[in-house]
Protein backbone atom coordinates (compact mmCIF):
# COMPACT_ATOMS: atom_id res chain seq x y z
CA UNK A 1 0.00 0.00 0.00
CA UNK A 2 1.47 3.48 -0.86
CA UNK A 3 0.75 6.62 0.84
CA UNK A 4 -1.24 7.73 -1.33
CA UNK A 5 -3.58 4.40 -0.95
CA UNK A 6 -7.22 5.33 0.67
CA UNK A 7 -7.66 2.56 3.05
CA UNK A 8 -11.11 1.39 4.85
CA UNK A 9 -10.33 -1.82 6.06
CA UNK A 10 -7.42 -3.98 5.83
CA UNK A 11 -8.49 -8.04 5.78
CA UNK A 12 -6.27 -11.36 5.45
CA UNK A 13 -6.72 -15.19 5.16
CA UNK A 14 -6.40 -17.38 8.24
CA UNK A 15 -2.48 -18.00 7.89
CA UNK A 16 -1.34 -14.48 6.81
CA UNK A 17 -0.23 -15.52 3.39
CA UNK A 18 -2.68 -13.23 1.62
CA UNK A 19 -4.20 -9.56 2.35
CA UNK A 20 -5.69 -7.07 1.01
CA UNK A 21 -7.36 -3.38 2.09
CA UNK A 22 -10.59 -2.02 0.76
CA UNK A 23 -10.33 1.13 -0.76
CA UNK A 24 -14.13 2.25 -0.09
CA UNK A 25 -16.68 1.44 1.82
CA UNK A 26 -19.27 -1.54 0.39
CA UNK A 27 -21.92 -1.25 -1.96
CA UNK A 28 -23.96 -2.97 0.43
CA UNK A 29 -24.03 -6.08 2.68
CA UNK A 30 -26.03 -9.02 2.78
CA UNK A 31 -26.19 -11.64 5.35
CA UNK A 32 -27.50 -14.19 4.17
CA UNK A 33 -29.09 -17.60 5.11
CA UNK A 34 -29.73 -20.01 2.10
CA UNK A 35 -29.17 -23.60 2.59
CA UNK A 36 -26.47 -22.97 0.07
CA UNK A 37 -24.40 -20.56 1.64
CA UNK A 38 -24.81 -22.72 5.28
CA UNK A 39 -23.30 -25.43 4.01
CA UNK A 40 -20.56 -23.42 1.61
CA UNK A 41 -19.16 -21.74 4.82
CA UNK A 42 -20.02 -24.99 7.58
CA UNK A 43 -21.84 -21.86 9.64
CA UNK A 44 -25.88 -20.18 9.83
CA UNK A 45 -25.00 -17.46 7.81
CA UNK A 46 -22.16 -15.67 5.59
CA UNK A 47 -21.76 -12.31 5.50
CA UNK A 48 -21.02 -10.28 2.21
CA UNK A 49 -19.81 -7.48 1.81
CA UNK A 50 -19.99 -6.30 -1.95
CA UNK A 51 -17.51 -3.54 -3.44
CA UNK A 52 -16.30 -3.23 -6.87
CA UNK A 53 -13.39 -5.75 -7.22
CA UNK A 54 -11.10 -2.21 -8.55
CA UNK A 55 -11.63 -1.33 -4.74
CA UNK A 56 -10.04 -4.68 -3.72
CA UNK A 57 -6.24 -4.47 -3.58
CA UNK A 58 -4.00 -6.93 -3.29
CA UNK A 59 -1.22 -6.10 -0.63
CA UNK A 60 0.42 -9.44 0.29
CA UNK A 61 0.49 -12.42 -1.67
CA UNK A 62 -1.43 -14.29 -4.82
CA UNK A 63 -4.60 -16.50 -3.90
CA UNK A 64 -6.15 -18.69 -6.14
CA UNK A 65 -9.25 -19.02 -7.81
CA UNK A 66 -11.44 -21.92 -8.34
CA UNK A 67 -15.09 -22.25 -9.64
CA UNK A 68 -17.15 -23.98 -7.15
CA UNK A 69 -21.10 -25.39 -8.05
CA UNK A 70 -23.68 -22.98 -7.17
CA UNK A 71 -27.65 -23.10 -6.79
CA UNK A 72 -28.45 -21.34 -9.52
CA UNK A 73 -26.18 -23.38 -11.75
CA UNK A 74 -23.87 -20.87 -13.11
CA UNK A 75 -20.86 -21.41 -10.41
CA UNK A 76 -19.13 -19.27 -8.13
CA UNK A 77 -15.27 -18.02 -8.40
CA UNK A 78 -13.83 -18.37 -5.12
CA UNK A 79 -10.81 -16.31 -4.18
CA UNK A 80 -8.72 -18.33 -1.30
CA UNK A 81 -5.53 -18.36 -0.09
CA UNK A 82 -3.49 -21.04 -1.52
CA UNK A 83 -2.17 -22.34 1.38
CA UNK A 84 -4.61 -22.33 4.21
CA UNK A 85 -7.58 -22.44 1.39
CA UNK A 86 -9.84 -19.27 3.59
CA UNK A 87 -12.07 -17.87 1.05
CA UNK A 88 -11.75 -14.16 1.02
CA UNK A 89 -14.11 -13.11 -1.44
CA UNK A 90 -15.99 -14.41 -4.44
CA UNK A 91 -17.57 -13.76 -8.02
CA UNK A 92 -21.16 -14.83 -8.79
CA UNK A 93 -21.51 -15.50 -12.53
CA UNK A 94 -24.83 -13.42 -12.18
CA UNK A 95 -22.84 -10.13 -11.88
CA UNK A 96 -19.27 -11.53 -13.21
CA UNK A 97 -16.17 -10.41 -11.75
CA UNK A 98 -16.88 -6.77 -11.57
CA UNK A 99 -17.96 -7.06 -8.34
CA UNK A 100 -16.46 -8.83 -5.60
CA UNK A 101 -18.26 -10.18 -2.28
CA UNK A 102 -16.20 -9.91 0.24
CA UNK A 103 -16.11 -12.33 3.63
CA UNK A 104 -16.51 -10.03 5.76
CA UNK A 105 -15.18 -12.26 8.66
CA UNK A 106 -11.53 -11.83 6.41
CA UNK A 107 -11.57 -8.35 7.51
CA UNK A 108 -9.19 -7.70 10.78
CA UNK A 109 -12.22 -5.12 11.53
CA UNK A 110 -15.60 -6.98 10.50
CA UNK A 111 -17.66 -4.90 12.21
CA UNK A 112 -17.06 -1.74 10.45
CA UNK A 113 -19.67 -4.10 7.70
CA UNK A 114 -22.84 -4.50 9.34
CA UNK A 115 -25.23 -6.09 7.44
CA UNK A 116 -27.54 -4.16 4.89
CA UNK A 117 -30.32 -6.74 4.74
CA UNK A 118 -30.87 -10.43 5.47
CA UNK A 119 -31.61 -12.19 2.47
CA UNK A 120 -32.94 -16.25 2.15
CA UNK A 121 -34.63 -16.00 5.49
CA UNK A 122 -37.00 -18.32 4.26
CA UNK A 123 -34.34 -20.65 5.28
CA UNK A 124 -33.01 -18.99 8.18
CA UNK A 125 -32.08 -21.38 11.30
CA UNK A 126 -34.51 -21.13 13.75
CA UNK A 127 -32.51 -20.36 16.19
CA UNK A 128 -30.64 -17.42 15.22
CA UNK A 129 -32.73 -14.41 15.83
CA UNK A 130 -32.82 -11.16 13.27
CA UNK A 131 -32.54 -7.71 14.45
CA UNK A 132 -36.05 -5.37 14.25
CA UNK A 133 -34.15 -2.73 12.22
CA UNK A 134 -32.46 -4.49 9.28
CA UNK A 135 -34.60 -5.19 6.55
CA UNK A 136 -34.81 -8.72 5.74
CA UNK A 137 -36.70 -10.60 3.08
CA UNK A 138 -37.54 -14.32 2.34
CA UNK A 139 -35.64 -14.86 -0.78
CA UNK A 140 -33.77 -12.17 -3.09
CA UNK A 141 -34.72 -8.81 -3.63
CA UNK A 142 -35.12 -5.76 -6.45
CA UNK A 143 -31.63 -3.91 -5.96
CA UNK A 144 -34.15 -0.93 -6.07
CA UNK A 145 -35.90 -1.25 -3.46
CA UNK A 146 -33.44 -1.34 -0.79
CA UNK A 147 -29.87 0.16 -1.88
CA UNK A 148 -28.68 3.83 -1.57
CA UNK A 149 -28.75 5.60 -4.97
CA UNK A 150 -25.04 6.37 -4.35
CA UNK A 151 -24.47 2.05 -4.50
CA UNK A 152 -26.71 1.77 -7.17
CA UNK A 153 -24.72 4.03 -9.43
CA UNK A 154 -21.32 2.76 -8.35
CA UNK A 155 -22.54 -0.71 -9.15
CA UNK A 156 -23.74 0.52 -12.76
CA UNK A 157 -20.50 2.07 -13.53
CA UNK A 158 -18.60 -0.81 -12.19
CA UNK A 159 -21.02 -3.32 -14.70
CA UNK A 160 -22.56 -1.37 -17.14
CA UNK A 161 -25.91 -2.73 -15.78
């Protein structure tokens, strides 16, 4: 990172091989709670934090990248470190690799990305309880709906779409 380098948060894999710093804040953040996503991460939830992959840099070390299945089909890019294999962040085909969703548990500060919205609740755990006021929705959503007009434009510039 130079000086000249605008950093929000710095993140890393599990054995320090790879980091990286975000150079904005997210577009938004989901956490979400498809059956998919449980059993991708072993955990309830994951938590995504989504940023133009331009705002991703690189500061220590080369991960890897492997497609993985996904529900819909298409498969997921997975970014991991190639040694201790933590995913940092990944690429749905849906959007490409134009936009990155960050792990936010990668970040040595995760709480500086609070979720936006909870997403798949329809397939929430039981047992994990949702806050009053974060909007959360069965399934997916209408970007429109619920993002700041600021994200939705940095997302269209980023895609084109």
């Amino acid at each position: 990172m130079t000086e000249n380098d605008v950093c929000f948060a710095n993140g890393r894999c599990a054995c320090d091989g790879v980091r990286y710093h975000l150079t904005s804040r997210p577009l938004f953040v989901h956490c979400c709670h498809c059956r998919w996503c449980q059993r991708e991460t072993g955990s309830a939830f994951v938590l995504n934090a989504m940023i133009e992959s331009t705002r991703v840099v690189l500061t220590k070390g080369v991960p890897s990248k492997i497609m993985i299945p996904s529900e819909s089909g298409k498969g997921q890019q997975m970014v991991r470190c190639p040694e201790c294999q933590t995913t940092l962040w990944s690429h749905y085909s849906g959007i490409g690799d134009k936009v990155s969703f960050v792990r936010a548990g990668t970040l040595d500060e995760p709480a500086l990305t609070p979720p936006d919205i909870h997403i798949f609740t329809s397939t929430k755990l039981p047992w994990v309880q949702l806050p009053q006021d974060i909007p959360a929705v069965r399934e997916y959503y209408s970007r429109k709906d619920y993002w700041p007009e600021a994200s939705i434009a940095r997302v269209k510039n980023a895609t084109g779409r």
